[in-house]
C-alpha atoms as a PDB file:
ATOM      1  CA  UNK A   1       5.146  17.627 -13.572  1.00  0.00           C
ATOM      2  CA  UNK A   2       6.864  14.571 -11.243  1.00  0.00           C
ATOM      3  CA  UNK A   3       8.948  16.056  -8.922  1.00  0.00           C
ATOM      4  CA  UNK A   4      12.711  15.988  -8.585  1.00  0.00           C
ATOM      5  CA  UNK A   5      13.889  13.086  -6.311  1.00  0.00           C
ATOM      6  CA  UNK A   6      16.141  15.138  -4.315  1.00  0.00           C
ATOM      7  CA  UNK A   7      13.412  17.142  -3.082  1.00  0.00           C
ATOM      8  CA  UNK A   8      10.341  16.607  -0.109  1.00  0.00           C
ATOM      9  CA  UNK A   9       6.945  17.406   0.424  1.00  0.00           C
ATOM     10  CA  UNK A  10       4.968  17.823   3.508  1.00  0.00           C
ATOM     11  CA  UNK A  11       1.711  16.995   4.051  1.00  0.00           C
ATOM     12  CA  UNK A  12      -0.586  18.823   6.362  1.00  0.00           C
ATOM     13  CA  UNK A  13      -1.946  16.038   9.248  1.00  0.00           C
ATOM     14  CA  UNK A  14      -5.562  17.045  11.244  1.00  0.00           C
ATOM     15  CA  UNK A  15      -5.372  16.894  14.719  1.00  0.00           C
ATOM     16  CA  UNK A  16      -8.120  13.920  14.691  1.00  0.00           C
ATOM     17  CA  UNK A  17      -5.527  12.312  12.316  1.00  0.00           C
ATOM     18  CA  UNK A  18      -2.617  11.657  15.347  1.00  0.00           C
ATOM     19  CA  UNK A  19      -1.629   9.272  17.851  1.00  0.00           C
ATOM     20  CA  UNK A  20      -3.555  10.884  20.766  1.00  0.00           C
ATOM     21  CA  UNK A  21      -0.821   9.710  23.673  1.00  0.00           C
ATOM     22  CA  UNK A  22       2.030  11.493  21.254  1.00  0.00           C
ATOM     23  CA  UNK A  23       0.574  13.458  19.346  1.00  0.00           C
ATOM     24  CA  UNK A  24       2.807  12.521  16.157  1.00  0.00           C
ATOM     25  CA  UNK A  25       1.025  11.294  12.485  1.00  0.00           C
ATOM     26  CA  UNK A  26       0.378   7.674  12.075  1.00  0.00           C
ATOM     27  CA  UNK A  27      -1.071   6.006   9.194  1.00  0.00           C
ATOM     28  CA  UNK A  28      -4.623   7.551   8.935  1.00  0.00           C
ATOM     29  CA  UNK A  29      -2.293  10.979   8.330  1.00  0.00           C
ATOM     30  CA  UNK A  30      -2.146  10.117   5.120  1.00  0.00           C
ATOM     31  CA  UNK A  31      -5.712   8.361   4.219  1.00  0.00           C
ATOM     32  CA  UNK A  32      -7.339   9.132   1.120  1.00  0.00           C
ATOM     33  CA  UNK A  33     -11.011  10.911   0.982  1.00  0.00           C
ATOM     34  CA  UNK A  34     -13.705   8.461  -0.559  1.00  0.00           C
ATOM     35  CA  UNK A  35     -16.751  10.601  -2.138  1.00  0.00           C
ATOM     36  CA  UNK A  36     -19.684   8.742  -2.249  1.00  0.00           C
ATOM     37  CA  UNK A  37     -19.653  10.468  -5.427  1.00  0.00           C
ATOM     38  CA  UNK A  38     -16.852  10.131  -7.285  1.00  0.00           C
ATOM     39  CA  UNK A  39     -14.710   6.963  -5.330  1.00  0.00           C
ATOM     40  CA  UNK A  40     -11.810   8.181  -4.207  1.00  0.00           C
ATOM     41  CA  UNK A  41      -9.819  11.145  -4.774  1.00  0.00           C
ATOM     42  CA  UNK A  42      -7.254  10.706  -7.484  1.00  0.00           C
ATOM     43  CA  UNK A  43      -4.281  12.085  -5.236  1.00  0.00           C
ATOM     44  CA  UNK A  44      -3.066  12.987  -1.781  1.00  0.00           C
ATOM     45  CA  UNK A  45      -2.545  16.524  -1.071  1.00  0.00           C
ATOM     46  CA  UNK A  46       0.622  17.869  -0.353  1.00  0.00           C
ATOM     47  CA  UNK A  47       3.035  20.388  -0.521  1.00  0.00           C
ATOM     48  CA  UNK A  48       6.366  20.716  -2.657  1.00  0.00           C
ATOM     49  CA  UNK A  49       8.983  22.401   0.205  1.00  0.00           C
ATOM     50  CA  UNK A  50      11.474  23.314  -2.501  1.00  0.00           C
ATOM     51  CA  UNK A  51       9.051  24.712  -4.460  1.00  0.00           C
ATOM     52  CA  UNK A  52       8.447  28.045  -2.051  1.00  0.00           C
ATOM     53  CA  UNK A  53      11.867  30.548  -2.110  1.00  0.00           C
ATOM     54  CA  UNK A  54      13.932  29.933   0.830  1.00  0.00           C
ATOM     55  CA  UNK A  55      17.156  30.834   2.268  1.00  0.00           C
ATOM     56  CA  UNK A  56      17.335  27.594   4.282  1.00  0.00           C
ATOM     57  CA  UNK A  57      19.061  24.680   3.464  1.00  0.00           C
ATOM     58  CA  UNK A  58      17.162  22.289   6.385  1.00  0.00           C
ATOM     59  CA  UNK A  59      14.252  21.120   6.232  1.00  0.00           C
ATOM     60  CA  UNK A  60      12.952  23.105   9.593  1.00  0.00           C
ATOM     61  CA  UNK A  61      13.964  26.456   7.243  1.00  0.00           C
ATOM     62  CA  UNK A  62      11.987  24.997   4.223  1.00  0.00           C
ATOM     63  CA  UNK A  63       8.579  23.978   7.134  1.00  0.00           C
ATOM     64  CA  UNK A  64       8.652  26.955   8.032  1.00  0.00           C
ATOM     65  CA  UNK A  65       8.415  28.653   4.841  1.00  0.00           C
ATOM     66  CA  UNK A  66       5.498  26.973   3.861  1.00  0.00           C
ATOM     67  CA  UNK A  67       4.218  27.341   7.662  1.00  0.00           C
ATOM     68  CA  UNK A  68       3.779  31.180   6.350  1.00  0.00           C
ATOM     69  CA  UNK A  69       2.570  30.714   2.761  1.00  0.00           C
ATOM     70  CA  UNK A  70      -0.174  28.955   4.262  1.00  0.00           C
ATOM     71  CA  UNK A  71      -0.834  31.199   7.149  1.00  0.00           C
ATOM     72  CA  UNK A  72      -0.511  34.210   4.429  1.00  0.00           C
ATOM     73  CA  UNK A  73      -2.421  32.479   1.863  1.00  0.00           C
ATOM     74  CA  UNK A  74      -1.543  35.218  -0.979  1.00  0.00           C
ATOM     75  CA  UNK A  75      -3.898  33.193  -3.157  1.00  0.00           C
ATOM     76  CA  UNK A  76      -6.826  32.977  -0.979  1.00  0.00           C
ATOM     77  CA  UNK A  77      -6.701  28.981  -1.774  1.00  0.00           C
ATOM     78  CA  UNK A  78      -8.921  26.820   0.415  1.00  0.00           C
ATOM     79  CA  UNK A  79      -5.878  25.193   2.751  1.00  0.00           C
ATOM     80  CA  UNK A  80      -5.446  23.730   5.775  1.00  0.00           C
ATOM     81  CA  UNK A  81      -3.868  26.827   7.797  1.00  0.00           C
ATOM     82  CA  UNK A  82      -1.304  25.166  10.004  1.00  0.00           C
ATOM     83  CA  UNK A  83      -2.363  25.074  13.829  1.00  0.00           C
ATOM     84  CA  UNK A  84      -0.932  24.269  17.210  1.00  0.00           C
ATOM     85  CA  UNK A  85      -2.968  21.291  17.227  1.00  0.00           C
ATOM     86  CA  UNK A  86      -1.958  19.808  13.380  1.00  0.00           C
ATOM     87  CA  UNK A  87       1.615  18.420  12.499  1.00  0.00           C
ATOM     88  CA  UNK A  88       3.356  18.389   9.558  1.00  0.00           C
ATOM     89  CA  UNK A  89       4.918  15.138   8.147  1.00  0.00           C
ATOM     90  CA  UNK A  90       7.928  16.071   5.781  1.00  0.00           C
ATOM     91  CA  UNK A  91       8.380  13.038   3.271  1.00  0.00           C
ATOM     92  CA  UNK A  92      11.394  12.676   0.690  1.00  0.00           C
ATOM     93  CA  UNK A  93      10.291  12.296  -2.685  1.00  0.00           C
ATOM     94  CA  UNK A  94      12.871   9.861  -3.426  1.00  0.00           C
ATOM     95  CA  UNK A  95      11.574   7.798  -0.225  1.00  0.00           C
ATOM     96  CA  UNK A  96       7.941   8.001  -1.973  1.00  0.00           C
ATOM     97  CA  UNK A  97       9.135   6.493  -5.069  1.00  0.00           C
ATOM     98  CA  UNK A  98      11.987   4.185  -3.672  1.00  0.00           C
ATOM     99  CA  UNK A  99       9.596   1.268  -3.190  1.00  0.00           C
ATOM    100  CA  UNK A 100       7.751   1.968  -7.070  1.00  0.00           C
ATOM    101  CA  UNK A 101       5.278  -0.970  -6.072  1.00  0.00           C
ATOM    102  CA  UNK A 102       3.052  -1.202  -2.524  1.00  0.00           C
ATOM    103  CA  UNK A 103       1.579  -4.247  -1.999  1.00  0.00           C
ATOM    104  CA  UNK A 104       2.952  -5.897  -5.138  1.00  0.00           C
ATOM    105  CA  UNK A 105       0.409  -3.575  -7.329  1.00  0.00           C
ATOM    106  CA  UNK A 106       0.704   0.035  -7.139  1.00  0.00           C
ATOM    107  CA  UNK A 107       3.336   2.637  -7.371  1.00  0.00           C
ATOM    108  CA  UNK A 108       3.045   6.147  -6.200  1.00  0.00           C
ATOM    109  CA  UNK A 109       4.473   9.548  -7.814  1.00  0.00           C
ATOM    110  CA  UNK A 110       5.030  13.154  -6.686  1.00  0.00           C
ATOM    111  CA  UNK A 111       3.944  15.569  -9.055  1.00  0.00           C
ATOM    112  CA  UNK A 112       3.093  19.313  -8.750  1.00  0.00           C
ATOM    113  CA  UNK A 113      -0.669  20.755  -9.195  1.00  0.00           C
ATOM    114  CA  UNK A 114      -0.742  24.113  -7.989  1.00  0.00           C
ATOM    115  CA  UNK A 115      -3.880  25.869  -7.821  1.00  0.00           C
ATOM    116  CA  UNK A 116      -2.775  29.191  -8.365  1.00  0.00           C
ATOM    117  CA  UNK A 117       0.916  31.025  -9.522  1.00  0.00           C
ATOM    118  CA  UNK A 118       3.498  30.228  -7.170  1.00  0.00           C
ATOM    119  CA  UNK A 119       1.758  27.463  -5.217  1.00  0.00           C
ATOM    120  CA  UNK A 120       3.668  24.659  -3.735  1.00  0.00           C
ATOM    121  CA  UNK A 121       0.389  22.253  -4.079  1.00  0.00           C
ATOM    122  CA  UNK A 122       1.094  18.461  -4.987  1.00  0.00           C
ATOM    123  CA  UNK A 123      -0.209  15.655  -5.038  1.00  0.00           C
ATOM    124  CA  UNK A 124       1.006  11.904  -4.497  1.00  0.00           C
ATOM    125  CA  UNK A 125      -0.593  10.192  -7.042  1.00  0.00           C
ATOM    126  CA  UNK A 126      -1.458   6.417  -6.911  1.00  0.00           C
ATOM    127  CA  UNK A 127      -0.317   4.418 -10.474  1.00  0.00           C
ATOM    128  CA  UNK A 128      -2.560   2.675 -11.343  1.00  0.00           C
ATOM    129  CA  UNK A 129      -5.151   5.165 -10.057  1.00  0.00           C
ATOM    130  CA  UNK A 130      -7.294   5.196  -7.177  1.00  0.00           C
ATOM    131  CA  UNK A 131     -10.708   4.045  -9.377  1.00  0.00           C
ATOM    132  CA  UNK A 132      -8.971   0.678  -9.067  1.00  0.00           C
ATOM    133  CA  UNK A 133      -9.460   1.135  -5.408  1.00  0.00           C
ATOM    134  CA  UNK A 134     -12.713  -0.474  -4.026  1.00  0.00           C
ATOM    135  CA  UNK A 135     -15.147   1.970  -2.085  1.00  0.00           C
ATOM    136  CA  UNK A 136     -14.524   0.471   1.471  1.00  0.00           C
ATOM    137  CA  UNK A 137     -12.537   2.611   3.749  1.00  0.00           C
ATOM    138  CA  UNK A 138     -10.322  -0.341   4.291  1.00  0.00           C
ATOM    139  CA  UNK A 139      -9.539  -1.365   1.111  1.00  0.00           C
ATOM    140  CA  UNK A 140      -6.294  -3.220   1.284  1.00  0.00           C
ATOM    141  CA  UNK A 141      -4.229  -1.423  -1.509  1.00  0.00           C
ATOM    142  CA  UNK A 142      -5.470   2.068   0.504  1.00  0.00           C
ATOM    143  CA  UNK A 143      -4.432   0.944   3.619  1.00  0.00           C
ATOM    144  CA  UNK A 144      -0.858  -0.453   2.363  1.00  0.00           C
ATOM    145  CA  UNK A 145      -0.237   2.709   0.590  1.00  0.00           C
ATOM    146  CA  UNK A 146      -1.112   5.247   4.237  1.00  0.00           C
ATOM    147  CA  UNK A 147       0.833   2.290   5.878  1.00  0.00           C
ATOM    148  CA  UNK A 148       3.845   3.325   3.428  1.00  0.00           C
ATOM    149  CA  UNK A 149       3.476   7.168   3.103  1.00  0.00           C
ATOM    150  CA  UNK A 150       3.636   6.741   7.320  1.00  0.00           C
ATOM    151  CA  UNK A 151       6.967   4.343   7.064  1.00  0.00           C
ATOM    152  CA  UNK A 152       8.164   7.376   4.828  1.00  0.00           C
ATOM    153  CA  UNK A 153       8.145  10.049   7.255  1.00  0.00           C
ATOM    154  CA  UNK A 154      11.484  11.629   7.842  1.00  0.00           C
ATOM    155  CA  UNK A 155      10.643  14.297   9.852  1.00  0.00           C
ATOM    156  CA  UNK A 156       7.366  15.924  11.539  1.00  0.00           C
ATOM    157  CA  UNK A 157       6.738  19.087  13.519  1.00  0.00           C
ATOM    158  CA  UNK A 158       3.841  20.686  14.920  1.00  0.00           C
ATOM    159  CA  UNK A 159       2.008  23.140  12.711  1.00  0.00           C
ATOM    160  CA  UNK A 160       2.502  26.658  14.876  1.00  0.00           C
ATOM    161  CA  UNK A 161       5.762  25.901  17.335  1.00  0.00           C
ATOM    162  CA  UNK A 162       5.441  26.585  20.543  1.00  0.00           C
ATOM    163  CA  UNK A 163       6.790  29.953  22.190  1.00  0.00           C
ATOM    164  CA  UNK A 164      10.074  29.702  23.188  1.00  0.00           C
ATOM    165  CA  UNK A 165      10.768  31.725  26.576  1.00  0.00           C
END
């Protein structure tokens, strides 16, 4: 199921991922895992914040919602448990899809694959797909499309918040 334009999803950034100086995501936030395997996987992971019940309209209220579904992890799903070391790196939908083309050949859609009942998991999936994609880490359509999803960022916080005194 594509999801709704008005809405955002975050996506959960490994420490190794950020700028080391700041500390923020940058590009390789959002690369795609190549399986020697398979190629590459078909979609980005994410999560859908208006998918998970919340009282708050801003987007802080709707990060930290998720921050404890995945520290709960009713489902027992294999996640990345937020940390004080990992970010997340809130992107609107509508941002995702603005630009439908990157690099003058692929456009990219939000759509929901939850792994269990009641799971905000979603993907950002890659149109044409990712077996298009050569198997080089720097494959130029790969690289244009982390080089986007990082131009879409509208907001990022750390995974645990610090303690306020």
């Amino acid at each position: 199921m594509a999801l709704p334009t008005t809405d955002h999803v975050a996506r959960t950034c490994k420490a190794s991922t950020l700028d080391p100086r700041t500390k923020q995501p940058t590009p390789a936030s959002f690369e795609f895992r190549l399986n020697d395997d398979d190629g590459w996987e078909a979609y980005l992971s994410v999560n859908w914040l208006e998918f998970l019940p919340c009282d708050l309209e801003s987007i802080e209220g709707k990060v930290d919602t998720l921050r404890q579904y995945q520290l709960q992890n009713p489902h027992k799903l294999d996640v990345i448990k937020p940390t004080r070391s990992n970010m997340y790196a809130v992107l609107p939908v509508a941002a995702v899809r603005a630009e439908t083309v990157v690099n003058g050949t692929t456009a990219l859609e939000c759509e929901h694959e939850p792994e269990a009942e009641g799971d905000p998991h979603s993907g950002v999936f890659p149109q044409p797909g990712t077996h298009d994609w050569s198997n080089v880490p720097d494959d130029p359509i790969h690289l244009a499309v982390q080089q986007y999803l990082f131009e879409s960022i509208s907001h990022a916080e750390p995974g645990v918040l610090p303690l306020m005194n």
